[in-house]
Every structure is written in C-alpha cells, then in structure tokens.
Protein backbone atom coordinates (compact mmCIF):
# COMPACT_ATOMS: atom_id res chain seq x y z
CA UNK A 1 51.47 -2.51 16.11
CA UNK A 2 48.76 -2.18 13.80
CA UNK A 3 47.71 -4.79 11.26
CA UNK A 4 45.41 -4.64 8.54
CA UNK A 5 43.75 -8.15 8.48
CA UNK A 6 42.00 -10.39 5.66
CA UNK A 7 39.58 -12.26 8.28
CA UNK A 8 38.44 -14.66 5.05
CA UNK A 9 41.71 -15.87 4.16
CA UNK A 10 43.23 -15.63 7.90
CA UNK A 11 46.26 -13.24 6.32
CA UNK A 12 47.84 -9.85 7.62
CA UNK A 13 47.90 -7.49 4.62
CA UNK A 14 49.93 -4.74 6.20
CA UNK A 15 51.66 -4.43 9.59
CA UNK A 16 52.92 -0.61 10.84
CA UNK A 17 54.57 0.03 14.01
CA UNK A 18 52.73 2.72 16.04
CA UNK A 19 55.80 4.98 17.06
CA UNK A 20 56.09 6.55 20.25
CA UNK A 21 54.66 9.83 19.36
CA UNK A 22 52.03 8.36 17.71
CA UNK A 23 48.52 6.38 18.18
CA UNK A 24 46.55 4.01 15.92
CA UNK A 25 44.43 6.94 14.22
CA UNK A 26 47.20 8.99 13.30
CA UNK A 27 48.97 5.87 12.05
CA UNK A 28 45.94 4.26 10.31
CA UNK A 29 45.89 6.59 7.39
CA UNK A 30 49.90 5.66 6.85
CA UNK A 31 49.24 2.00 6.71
CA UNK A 32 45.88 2.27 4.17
CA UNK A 33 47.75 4.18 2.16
CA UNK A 34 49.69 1.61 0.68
CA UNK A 35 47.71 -1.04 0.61
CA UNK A 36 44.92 -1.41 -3.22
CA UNK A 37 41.47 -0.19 -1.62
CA UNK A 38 39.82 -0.18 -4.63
CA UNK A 39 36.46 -2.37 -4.20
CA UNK A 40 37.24 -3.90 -0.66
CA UNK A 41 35.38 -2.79 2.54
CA UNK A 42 37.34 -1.26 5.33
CA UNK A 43 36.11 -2.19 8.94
CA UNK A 44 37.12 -0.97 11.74
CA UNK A 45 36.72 -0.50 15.40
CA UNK A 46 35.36 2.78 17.03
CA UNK A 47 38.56 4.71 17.46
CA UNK A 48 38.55 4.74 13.57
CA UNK A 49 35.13 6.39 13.12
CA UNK A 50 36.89 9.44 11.78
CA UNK A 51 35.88 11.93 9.16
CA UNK A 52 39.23 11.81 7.35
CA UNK A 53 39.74 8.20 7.11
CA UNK A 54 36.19 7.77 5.73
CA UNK A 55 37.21 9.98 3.09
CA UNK A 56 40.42 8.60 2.34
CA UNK A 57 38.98 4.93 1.46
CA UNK A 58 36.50 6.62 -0.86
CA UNK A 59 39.21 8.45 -2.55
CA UNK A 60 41.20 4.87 -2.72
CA UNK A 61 37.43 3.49 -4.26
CA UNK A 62 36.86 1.30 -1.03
CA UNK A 63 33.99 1.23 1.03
CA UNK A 64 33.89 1.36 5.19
CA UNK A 65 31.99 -0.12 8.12
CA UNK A 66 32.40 1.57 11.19
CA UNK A 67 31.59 0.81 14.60
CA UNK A 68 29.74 4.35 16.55
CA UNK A 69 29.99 4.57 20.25
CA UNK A 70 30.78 6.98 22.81
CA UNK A 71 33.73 8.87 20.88
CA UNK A 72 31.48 10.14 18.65
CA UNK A 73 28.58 11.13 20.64
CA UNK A 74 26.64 13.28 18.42
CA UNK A 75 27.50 10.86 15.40
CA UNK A 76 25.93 7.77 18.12
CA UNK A 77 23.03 9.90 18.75
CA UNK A 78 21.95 10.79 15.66
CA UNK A 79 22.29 7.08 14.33
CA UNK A 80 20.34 5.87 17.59
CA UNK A 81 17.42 7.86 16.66
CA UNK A 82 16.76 6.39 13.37
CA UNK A 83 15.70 3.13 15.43
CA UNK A 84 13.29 4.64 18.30
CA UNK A 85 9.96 4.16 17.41
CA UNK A 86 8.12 7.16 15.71
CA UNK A 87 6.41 9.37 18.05
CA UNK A 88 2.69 9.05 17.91
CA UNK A 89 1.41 12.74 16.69
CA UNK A 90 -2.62 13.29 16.94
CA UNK A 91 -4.04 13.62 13.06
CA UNK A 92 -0.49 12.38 11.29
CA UNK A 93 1.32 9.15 11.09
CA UNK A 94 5.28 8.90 10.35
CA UNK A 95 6.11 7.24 7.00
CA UNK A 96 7.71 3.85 7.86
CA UNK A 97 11.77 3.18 7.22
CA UNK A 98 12.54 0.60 5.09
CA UNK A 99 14.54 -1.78 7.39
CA UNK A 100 16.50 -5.03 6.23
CA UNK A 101 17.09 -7.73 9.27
CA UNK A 102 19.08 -10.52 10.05
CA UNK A 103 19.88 -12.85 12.91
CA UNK A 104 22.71 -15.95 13.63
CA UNK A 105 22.29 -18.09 16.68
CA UNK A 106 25.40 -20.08 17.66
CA UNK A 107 25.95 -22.44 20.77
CA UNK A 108 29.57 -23.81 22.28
CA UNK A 109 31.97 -23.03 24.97
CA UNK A 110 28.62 -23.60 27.01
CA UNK A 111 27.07 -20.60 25.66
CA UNK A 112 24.48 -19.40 23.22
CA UNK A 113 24.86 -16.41 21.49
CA UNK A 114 22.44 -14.54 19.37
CA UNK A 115 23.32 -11.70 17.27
CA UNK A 116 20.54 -9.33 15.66
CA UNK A 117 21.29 -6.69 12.88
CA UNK A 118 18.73 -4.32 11.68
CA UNK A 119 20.09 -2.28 8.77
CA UNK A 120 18.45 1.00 7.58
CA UNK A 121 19.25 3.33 4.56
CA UNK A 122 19.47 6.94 5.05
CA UNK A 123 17.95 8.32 2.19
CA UNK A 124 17.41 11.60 3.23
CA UNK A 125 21.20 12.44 3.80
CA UNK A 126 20.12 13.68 7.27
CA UNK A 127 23.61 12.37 8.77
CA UNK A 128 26.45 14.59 7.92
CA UNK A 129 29.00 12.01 7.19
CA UNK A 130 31.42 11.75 4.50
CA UNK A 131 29.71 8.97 1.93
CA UNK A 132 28.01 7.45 4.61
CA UNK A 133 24.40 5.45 2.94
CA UNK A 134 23.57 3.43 5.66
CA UNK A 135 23.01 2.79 9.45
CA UNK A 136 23.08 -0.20 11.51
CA UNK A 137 22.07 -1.11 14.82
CA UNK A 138 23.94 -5.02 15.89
CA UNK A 139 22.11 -6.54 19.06
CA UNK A 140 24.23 -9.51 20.83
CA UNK A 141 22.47 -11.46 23.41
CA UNK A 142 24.80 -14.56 25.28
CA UNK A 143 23.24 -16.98 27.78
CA UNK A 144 25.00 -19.02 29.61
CA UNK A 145 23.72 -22.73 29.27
CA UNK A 146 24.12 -23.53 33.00
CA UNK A 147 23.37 -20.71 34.90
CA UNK A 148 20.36 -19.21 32.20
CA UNK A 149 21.89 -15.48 32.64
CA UNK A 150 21.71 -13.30 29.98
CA UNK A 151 24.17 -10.74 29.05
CA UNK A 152 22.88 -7.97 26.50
CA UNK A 153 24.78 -5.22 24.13
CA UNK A 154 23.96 -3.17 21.58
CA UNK A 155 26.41 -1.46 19.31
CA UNK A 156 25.28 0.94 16.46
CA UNK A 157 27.23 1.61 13.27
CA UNK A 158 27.89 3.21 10.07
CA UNK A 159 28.41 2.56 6.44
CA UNK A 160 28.93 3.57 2.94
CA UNK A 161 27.66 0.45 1.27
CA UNK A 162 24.28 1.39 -0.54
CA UNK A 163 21.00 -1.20 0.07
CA UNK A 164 22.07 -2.42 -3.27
CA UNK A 165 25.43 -3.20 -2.54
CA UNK A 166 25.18 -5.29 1.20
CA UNK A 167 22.54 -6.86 2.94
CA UNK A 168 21.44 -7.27 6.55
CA UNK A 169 22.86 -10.89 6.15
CA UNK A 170 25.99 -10.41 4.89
CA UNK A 171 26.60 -7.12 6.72
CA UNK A 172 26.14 -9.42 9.99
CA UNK A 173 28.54 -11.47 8.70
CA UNK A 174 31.34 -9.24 7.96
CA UNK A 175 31.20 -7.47 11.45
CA UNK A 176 31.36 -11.15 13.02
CA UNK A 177 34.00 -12.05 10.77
CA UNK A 178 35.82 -8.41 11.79
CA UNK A 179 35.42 -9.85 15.73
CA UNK A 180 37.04 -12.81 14.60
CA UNK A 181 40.35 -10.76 14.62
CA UNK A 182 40.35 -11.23 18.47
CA UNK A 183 41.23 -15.27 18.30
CA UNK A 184 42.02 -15.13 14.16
CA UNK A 185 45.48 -13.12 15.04
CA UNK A 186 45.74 -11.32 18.20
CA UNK A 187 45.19 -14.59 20.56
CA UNK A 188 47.56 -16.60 18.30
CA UNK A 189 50.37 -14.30 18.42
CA UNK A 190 49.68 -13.44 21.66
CA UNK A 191 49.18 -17.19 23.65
CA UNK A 192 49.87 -20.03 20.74
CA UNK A 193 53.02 -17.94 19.57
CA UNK A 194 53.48 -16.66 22.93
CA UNK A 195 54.15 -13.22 21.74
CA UNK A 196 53.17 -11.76 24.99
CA UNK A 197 56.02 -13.75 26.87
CA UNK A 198 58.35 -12.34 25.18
CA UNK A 199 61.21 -9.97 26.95
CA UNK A 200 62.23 -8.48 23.09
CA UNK A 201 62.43 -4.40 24.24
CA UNK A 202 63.99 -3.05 20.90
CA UNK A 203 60.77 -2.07 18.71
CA UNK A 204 62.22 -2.90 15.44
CA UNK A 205 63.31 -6.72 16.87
CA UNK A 206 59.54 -6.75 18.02
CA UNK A 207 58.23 -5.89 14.40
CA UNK A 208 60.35 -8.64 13.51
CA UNK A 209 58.87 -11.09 15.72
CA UNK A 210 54.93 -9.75 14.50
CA UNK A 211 55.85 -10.41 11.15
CA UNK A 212 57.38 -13.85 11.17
CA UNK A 213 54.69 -14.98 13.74
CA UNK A 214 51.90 -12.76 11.19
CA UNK A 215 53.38 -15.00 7.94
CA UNK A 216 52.81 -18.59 10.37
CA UNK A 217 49.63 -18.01 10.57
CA UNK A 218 48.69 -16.88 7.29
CA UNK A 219 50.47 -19.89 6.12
CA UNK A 220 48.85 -22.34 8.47
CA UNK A 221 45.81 -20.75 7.65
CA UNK A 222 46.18 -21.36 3.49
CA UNK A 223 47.47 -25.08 4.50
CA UNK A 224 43.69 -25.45 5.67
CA UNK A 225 44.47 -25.55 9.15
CA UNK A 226 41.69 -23.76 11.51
CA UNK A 227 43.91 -24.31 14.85
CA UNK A 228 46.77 -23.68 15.12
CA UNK A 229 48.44 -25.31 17.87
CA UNK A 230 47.14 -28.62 15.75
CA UNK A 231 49.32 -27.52 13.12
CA UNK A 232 52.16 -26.73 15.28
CA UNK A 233 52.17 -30.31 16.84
CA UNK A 234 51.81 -31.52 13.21
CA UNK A 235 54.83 -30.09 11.76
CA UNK A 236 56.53 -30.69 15.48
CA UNK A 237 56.10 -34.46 14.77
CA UNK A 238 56.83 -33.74 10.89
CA UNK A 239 59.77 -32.08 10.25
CA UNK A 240 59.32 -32.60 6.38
CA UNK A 241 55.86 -31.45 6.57
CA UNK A 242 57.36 -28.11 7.73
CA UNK A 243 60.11 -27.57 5.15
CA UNK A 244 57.83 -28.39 2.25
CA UNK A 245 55.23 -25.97 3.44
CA UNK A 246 58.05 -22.99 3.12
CA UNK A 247 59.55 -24.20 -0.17
C-alpha cells in the first residue's frame, strides 16, 4: 500500500495498492496524480528522490522535500559538499554561504533528542536537479537519560522551496512532522488496529481493511483525540459516543 498522508490533520489523502509487478516509485506518480498539488509541499522518503516525480509536482504547482542518501550517490555527494568547510587557498578566501539554522530539543520515553537543520540556498544552480533551490543538511543526536550514550545521524536533503518561501525552522518542522508518519498511521494500523495480525490474503479485501482502519483514524484524529487506543476505550464504554461520531 501506499498512502499519501496529511501529518497536520492526522488524515490519509490517497491510498493505492502497489500491484505485484509494481513498487512504490513506479506507483507514486499514479497516486499524485489525482490528488490537487497546487501550493502543498510533497515530502518524501529517499526512494522518491527521483527526477521525474520532482518534475511532476512542479507541473501540478506543488513544491517537494526530499530526503538524499545512498540511492542517489552523486546527487548525496554533491549536496554534502556544500557543507564541508572551504578549503583554505594561500592569497584567496572563499565567499561565505548564506546559511539559515535551526534546532528542537525534546526529552521522554527516557531519551533526549536533538535535531539540527542547517539550510543553504543554491544560488548558483550548480546542482542539476529539476527546480531544486535549496539544500539541507538535518543532524539528530539521541541520548539515552540512563546510560548517557549518544547515538548520531545525519541525513542530507533537497528542496524546491526558495529562502523566501521556508525557513530553517519550519523546514525542521515539516521533516519531523513527515517522521511522524511512523506512529501517526503506520503503528496505528499496524498494532492499535492490529492490521499486522491479520490473516486477510485477497489484496483487494486488504485495501478494504487500510481504508476503513485509514478513515478511524482520521476521524479520531478530527474528534481531537491524540491516542488512539484512548479513543477506542472511549467509544468501547460509549456506544452513543461512537454512532454520533459517524452520523
């Protein structure tokens, strides 16, 4: 399956089923097609870092973020470079980048996690990517409040948005927004609806299933609740409750 996701309002726009001959890239463009583009931003993992979907969500009028790793090594490369420090030259100094940052620190689950984005424009067009006006570099750094061990990544990315258009800030909080997919809708479905338990074999009963358990959530979710196994034992013990929330 593959779902196009409103993080913000906890909704599944558009739900395709990946067919046997098929992956998510070559079923991505199918599923974007039909959903209104025009003026939203696109984000998307690193299998979707792909010349022709980039272009296709211009054409629609959206905008993209991508993610940049190992797929497209050249592309990770070239975006890598434009954060190594300049390279000291006798007689000539290199003209500094104008570079937007932004960090979040948040602590549970006995963690901390810190998450540092540097944004930079590429004004020179030197990356040959469709529309692409910006690059990013997002540093995540978790310590674990017991033990005091650190665990370090750092992911680069891409994106059409001009300087004008997104910050640093907000540009960290879309991509931590876009992780939020992980426990928004796939561990709900998955665990709370207990999608993965399920012994359904016939892909279009499956679909089925995705989309009913795809409209609780986005229901629960516009009812204002933020967990939802709380709002299943709510309309458990309120059978009323439940009825007038699908009437």
């Amino acid at each position: 399956m593959l779902a196009a996701y409103l993080p913000e309002e906890g909704v599944v726009l558009m739900q395709m089923v990946v067919e046997n001959k098929e992956n998510e890239i070559t079923a991505a463009p199918k599923l974007l097609a039909v959903l209104d583009l025009k003026g939203r931003v696109v984000c998307g993992d690193a299998m979707f870092t792909q010349r022709t979907l980039s272009v296709q969500i211009l054409a629609q009028g959206g905008d993209y973020i991508w993610f940049v790793k190992d797929n497209q090594p050249t592309l990770k490369a070239d975006v890598a470079q434009f954060f190594e420090p300049p390279r000291n030259v006798p007689g000539w100094q290199a003209p500094a980048m104008p570079q937007d940052h932004a960090t979040t620190t948040q602590a549970g689950h006995g963690r901390i996690e810190k998450r540092e984005l540097t944004l930079i424009p590429d004004e020179t067009g030197y990356l040959d990517w469709p529309g692409l006006a910006q690059v990013f570099k997002l540093e995540r750094t978790v310590t674990q409040q017991t033990t005091q061990k650190k665990t370090q990544e750092t992911v680069y990315g891409i994106t059409s948005l001009t300087p004008g258009r997104v910050s640093a800030a907000q540009l960290l909080q879309w991509t931590q927004q876009y992780w939020g997919i992980e426990n928004g809708l796939h561990y709900r479905r998955d665990v709370t609806l207990a999608e993965d338990a399920t012994r359904i074999t016939d892909n279009r009963r499956a679909e089925t299933m995705a989309i009913l358990n795809n409209f609780i959530i986005g229901l629960t979710s516009k009812l204002g609740f933020r967990n939802l196994a709380v709002a299943q034992r709510a309309f458990d013990a309120r059978l009323t409750l439940a009825l007038a929330a699908i009437t």
